[in-house]
Every structure is written in structure tokens, then in C-alpha cells.
Protein backbone atom coordinates (compact mmCIF):
# COMPACT_ATOMS: atom_id res chain seq x y z
CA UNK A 1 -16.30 21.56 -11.94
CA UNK A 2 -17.81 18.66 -9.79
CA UNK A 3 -16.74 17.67 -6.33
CA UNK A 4 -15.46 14.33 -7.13
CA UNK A 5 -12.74 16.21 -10.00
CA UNK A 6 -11.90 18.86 -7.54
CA UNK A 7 -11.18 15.85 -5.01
CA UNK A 8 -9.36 14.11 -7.53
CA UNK A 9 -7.43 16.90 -8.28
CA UNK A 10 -6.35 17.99 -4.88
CA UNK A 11 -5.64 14.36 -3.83
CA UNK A 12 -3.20 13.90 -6.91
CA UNK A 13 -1.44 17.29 -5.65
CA UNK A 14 -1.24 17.24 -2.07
CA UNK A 15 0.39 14.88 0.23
CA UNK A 16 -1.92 13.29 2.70
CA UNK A 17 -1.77 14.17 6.10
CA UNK A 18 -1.97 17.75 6.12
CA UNK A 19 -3.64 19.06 8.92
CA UNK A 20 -3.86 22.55 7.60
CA UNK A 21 -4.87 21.55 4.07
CA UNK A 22 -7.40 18.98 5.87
CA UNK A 23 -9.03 22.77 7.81
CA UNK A 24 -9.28 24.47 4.86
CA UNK A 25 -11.09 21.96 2.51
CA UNK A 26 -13.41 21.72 5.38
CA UNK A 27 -14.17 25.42 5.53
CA UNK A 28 -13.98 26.50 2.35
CA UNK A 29 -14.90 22.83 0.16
CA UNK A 30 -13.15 20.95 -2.28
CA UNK A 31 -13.78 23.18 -5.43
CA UNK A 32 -13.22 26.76 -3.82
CA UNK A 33 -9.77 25.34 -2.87
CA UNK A 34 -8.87 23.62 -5.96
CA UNK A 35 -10.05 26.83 -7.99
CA UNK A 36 -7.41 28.78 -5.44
CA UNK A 37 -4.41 26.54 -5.76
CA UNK A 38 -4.39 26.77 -9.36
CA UNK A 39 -5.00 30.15 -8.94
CA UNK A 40 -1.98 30.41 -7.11
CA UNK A 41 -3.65 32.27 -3.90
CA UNK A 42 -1.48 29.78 -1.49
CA UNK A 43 1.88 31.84 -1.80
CA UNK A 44 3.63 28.75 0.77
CA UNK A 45 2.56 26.02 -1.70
CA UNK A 46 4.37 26.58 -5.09
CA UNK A 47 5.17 22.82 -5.30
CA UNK A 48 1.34 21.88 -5.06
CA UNK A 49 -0.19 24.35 -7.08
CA UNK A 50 2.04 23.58 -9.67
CA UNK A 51 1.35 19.68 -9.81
CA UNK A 52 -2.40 20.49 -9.27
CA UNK A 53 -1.82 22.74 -13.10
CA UNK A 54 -0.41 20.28 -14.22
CA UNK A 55 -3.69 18.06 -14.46
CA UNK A 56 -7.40 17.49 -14.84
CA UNK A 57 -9.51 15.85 -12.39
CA UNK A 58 -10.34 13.92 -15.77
CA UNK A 59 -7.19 12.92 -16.00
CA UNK A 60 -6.67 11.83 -12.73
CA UNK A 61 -10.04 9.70 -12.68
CA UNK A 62 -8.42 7.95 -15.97
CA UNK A 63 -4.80 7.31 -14.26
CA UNK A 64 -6.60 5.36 -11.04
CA UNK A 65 -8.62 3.45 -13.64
CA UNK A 66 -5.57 2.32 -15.41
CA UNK A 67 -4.19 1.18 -12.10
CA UNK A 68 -7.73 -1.20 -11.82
CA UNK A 69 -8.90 0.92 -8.81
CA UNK A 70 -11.22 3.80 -7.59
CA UNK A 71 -11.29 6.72 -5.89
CA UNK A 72 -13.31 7.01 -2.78
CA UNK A 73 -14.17 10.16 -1.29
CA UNK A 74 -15.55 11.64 1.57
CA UNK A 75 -19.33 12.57 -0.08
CA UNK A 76 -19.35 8.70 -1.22
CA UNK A 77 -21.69 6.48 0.93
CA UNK A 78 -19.10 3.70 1.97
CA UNK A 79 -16.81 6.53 3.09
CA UNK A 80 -15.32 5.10 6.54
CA UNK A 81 -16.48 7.49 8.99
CA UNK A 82 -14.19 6.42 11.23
CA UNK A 83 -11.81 8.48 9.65
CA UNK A 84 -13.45 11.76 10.29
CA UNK A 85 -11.50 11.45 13.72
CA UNK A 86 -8.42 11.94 12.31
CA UNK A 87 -6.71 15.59 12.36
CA UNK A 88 -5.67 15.22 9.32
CA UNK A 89 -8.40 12.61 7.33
CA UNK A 90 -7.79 11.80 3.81
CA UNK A 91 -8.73 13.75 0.55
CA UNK A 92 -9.97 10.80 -0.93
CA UNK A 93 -8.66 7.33 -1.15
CA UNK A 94 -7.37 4.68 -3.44
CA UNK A 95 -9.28 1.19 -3.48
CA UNK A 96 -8.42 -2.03 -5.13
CA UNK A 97 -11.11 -5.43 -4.43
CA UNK A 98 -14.12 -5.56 -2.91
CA UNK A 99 -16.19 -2.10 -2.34
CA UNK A 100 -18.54 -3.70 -0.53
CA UNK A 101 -16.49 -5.24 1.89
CA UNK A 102 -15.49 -1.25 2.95
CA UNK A 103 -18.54 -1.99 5.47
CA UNK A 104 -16.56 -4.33 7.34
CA UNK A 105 -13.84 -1.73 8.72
CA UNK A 106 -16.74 -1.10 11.27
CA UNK A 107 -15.93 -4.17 13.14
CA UNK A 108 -12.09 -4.03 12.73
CA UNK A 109 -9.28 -4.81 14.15
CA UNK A 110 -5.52 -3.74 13.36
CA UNK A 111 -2.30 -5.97 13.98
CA UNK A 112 0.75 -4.35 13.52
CA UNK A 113 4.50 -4.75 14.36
CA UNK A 114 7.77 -4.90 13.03
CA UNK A 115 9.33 -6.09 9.99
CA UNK A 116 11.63 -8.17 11.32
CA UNK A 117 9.67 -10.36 14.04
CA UNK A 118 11.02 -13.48 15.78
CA UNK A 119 9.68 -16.91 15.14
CA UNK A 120 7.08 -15.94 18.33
CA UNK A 121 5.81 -13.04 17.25
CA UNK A 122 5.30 -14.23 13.39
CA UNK A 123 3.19 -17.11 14.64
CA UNK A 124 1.12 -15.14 16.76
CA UNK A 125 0.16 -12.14 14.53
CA UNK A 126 -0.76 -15.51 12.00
CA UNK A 127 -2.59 -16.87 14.96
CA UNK A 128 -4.15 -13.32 15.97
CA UNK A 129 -5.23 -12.85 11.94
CA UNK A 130 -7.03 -16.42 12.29
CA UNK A 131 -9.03 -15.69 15.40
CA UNK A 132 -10.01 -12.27 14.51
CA UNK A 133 -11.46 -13.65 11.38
CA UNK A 134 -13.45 -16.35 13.51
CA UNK A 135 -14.99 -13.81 15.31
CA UNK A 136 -16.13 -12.69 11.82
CA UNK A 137 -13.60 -9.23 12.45
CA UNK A 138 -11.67 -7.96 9.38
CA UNK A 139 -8.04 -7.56 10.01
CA UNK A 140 -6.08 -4.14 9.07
CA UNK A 141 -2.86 -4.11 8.60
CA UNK A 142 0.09 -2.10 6.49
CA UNK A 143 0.85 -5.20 3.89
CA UNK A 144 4.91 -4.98 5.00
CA UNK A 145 6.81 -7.98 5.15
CA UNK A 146 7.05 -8.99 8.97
CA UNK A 147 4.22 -9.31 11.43
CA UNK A 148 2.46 -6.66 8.76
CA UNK A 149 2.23 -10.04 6.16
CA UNK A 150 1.39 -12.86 9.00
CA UNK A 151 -1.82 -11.05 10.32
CA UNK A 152 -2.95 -10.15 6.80
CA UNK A 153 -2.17 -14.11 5.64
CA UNK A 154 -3.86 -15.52 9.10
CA UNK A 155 -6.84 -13.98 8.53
CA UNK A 156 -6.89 -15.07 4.50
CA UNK A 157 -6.32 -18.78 6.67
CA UNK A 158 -9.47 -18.10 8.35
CA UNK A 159 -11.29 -17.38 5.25
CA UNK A 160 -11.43 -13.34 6.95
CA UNK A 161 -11.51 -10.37 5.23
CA UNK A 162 -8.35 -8.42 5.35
CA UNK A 163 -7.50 -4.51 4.35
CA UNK A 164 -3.63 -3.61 3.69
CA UNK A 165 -3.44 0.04 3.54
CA UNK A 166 -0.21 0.46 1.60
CA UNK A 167 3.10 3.35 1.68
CA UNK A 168 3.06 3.60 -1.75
CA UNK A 169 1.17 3.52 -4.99
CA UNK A 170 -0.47 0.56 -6.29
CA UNK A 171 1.96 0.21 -9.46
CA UNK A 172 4.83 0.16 -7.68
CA UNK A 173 3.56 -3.17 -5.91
CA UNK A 174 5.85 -2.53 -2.57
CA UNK A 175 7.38 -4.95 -1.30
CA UNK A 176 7.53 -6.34 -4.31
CA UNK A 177 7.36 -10.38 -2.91
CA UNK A 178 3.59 -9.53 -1.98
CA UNK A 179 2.61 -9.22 -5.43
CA UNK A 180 1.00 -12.99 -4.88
CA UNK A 181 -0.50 -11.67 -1.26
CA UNK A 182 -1.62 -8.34 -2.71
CA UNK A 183 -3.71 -10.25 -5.56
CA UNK A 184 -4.95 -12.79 -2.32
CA UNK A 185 -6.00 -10.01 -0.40
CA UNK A 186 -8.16 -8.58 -3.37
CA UNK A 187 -9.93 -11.56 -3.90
CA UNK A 188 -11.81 -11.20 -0.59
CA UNK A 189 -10.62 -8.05 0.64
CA UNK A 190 -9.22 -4.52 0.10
CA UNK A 191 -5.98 -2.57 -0.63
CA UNK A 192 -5.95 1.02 0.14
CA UNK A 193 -3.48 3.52 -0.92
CA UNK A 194 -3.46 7.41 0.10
CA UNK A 195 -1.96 8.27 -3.03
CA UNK A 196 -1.39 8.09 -6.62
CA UNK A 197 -0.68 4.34 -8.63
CA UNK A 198 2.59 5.36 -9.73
CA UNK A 199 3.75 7.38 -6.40
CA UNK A 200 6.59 5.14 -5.05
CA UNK A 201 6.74 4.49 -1.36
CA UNK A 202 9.08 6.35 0.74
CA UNK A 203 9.79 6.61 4.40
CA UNK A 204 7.78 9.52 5.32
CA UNK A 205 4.76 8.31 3.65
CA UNK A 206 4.56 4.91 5.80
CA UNK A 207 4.73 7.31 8.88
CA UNK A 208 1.78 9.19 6.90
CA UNK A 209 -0.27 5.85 6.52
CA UNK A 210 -0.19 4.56 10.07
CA UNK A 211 -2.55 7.40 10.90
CA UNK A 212 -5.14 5.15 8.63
CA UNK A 213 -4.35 1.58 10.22
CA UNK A 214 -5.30 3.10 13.11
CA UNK A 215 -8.13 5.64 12.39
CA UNK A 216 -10.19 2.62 9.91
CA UNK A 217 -10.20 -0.05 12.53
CA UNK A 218 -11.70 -0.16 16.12
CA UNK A 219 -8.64 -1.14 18.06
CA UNK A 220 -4.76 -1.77 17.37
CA UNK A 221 -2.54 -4.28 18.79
CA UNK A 222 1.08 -4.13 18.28
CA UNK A 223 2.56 -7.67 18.34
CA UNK A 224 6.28 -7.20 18.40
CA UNK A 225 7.76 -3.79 18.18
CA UNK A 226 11.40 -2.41 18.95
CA UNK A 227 11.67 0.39 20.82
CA UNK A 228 11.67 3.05 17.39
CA UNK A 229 9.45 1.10 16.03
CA UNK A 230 7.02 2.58 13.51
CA UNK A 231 4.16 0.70 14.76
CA UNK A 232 4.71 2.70 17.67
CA UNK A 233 3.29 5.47 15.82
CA UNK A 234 0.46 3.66 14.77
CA UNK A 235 -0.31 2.72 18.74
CA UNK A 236 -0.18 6.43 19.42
CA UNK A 237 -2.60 7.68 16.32
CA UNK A 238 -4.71 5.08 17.69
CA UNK A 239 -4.66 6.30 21.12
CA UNK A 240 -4.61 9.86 20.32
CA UNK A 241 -8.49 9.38 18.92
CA UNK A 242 -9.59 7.42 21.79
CA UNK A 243 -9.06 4.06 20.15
CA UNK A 244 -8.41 0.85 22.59
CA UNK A 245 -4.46 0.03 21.76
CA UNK A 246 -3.09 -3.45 22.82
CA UNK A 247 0.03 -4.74 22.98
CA UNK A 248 1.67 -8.51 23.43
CA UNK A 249 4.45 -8.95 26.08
CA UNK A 250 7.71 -10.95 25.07
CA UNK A 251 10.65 -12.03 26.79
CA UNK A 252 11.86 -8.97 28.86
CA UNK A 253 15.52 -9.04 27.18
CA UNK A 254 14.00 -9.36 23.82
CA UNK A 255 14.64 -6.17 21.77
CA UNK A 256 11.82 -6.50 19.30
CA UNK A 257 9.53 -6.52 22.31
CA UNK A 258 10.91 -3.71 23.72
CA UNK A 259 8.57 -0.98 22.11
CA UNK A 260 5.48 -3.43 23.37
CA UNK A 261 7.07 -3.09 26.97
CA UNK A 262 7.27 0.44 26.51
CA UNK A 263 3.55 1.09 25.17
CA UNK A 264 2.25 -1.16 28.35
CA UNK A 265 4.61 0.07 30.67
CA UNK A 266 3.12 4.12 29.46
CA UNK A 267 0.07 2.83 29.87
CA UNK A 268 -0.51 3.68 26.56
CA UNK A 269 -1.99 -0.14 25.92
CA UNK A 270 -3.63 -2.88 27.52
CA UNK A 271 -1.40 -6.28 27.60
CA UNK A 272 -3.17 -8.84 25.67
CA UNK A 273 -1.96 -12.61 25.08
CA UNK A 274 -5.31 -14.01 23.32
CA UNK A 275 -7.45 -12.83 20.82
CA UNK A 276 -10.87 -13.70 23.41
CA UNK A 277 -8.71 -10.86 25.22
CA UNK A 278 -8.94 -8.58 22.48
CA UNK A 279 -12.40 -8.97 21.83
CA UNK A 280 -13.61 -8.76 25.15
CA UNK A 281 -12.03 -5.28 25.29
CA UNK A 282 -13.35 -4.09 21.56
CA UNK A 283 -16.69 -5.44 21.88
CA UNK A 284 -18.08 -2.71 24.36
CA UNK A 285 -17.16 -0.51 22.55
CA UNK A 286 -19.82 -1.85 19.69
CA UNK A 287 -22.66 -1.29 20.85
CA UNK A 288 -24.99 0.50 18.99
């Protein structure tokens, strides 16, 4: 049993963003722990052990290959590091595109907001996606429809490279209008997805991937966010890891700027209303 099968196995069996799960692959490694699930020594994990019995690490290689992706792992060179500050970093990850464009999430920025943005906030995530690019940045963002899809097709505008970590598996192609975007965003880019192709994409697993938008990039900037906004959760994995979070002001009776209010009001993020104000507070942070 190699590493990468024992990875491969665990991934397809255990949702992401375990903290507990993360502690004990670290202490005891990939293989003792797969060898243990299947053996059924984790009495509180029935529902794993039985998908992980279910499967080889053979036949979960094959599936992802299907699916015209990879698995990345954390003994692979490109692995972000940046993820190692996570509590809870992944098992392994899904890639579609450009491997070698997984060196570019070390001068990253996210842009994230809601789903339903006003006409403002649409044009500048778009505008935010262009300039980062210029700056020769890569843009991370979730691939939703909203302010998720206007940074993602700015940067494409500015000839950037852009990374859309996605909720759900890459067959199930969610939302589905981004099939055209999602096939864009490969050409240059990267999609990344936490589990496997044919998982679909429920609520709790978007919650699960904001921990990535924010642990693969060097900053976050929420562009319009209500005040439960998800993205809100993504400013706070951000900040919990010492990442710089940002956050553009709207009109103060606006509702889907309310959650932007609230992160700058917390203190939780700088107020930023240009992207030579974003830089200027990432690019510190970049030196070497």
C-alpha cells in the first residue's frame, strides 16, 4: 500500500474539513489510518469505514481520471503550503487545467461575495479581477454565480490566471450555466474540488470550501456581502490564520453591503475601494 492509494482512499471516504481526522493522519500517516478504518478500529465512524471498504485507492485514482483531473496530495511538490495553516487542511485535492499554474496561488488574491450582488458590486469584483491580473496576481474565487463569477471572468479579461475552488464534484458541473466559464477558466487556470467528481454540492460543503478560498490565497476581500453571508465565513477563515481580509463599503442602507459594514466595523477587515489599495496592503507581506 503506497501513500498516494492510502490518500486516495481516505479522501474518497472522509469529508473534508475534519479537524480530528486532519490530527490523526498527521500523527499516525496516511496508511496506518487507512489500514485502521477498514479495520474498523474507529468505533464513531461506521459511515466512513464503510465507504473507505467499499473501494481501492486503484479505483479511486481511475474515477478522478475519468473526470479528466488529478489528485494532488500533500507529499506532491506543487502542494500549496499555504494550506498547512489550516486546522483542518485537505486530504488531498481535486485539480482540473493547468498544474503548473498551482505556483501562482503564492501571489494570490481572493474576491468573494454574494450571489446576488447589485449592479455596483458586479462591476467592481469584474473590475477588481482585471486589476489583480495586471499586477500579474491570480484571482481565487468559489466559481458561484454572483460576485463569485465577475472576479473569476475579470481576471480571464485581463488575460489573469484564475482558480475556482468548487462545492461540489467536477461532474456535477454546479451551477450548471458555468459550464462555458468552467472550460474558460481551465484553459489558463485551475478548478479545484475537495471531493469526489460525482459528489454533488450541498450546503454544508460550500461552508467546508471557504476554508480553501481563504487558506490558498494571500488575502481576501469581500465585495458585497449581506449580513449571513457565507463569504463572511470565508473573511473569518482568512482572518483566523493571520491572513489580511478586506472589505468594500456600499451605501449604508444597502443590505448586500451590510455583512462588509459589519466585517470593517469588527475590525475584522481593512476598507478597500481600489485594487492599488489592496496591493499595497498584500505586498509586505511578500517579501521573501
Amino acid at each position: 500500500m503506497s501513500v498516494l492509494l492510502a490518500r486516495a482512499q481516505l479522501f474518497a471516504a472522509i469529508e473534508g474539513g475534519s479537524v480530528p481526522w486532519n490530527e490523526e493522519i498527521l500523527k499516525l500517516g496516511p496508511i496506518e489510518v487507512r489500514d485502521r478504518l477498514c479495520a474498523g478500529a474507529y468505533k464513531t465512524a461506521s459511515k466512513a469505514a464503510e465507504r473507505i471498504n467499499q473501494t481501492t485507492g486503484e479505483e479511486v485514482l481511475s474515477q478522478i481520471t475519468k473526470a479528466a483531473a488529478f489528485i494532488l496530495t500533500p507529499e506532491d511538490v506543487d502542494w500549496p503550503q499555504s494550506l498547512n495553516d489550516l486546522a483542518a487542511p485537505p486530504i488531498a485535492l481535486l485539480i482540473k487545467g493547468q498544474r503548473e499554474n498551482l505556483t501562482r496561488l503564492e501571489n494570490s488574491i481572493s474576491i468573494v461575495g454574494t450571489r446576488n450582488p447589485t449592479s455596483y458590486g458586479a462591476r467592481i469584483a469584474g473590475d477588481f479581477g482585471v486589476g489583480v491580473a495586471d499586477h500579474e496576481w491570480a484571482v481565487v474565487s468559489g466559481g458561484a454565480i454572483g460576485i463569485d463569477a465577475a472576479a473569476h471572468k475579470g481576471c480571464l479579461v485581463g488575460e489573469g490566471i484564475t482558480v475556482a475552488i468548487l462545492g461540489g464534484g467536477f461532474n456535477k458541473n454546479y451551477p450548471a450555466t458555468h459550464e462555458r466559464l468552467f472550460a474558460e477558466i481551465c484553459e489558463s487556470g485551475i478548478l479545484i474540488s475537495e471531493v469526489m467528481p460525482d459528489v454533488p454540492a450541498i450546503p454544508h460543503r460550500f461552508l467546508t470550501r471557504n476554508r480553501l478560498i481563504a487558506g490558498l490565497s494571500k488575502a481576501t476581500v469581500v465585495v458585497e456581502a449581506a449580513f449571513r453571508s457565507g463569504s463572511l465565513r470565508t473573511a473569518r477563515d482568512a482572518a483566523e490564520i493571520f491572513r489580511p481580509v478586506m472589505a468594500v463599503p456600499g451605501p449604508i442602507t444597502a443590505p448586500t453591503s451590510e455583512g462588509c459594514h459589519r466585517l470593517i466595523v469588527e475590525r475584522v477587515a481593512e476598507l478597500v475601494t481600489s485594487v492599488s489599495e489592496i496591493m499595497e496592503l498584500v505586498k509586505p507581506i511578500n517579501i521573501k
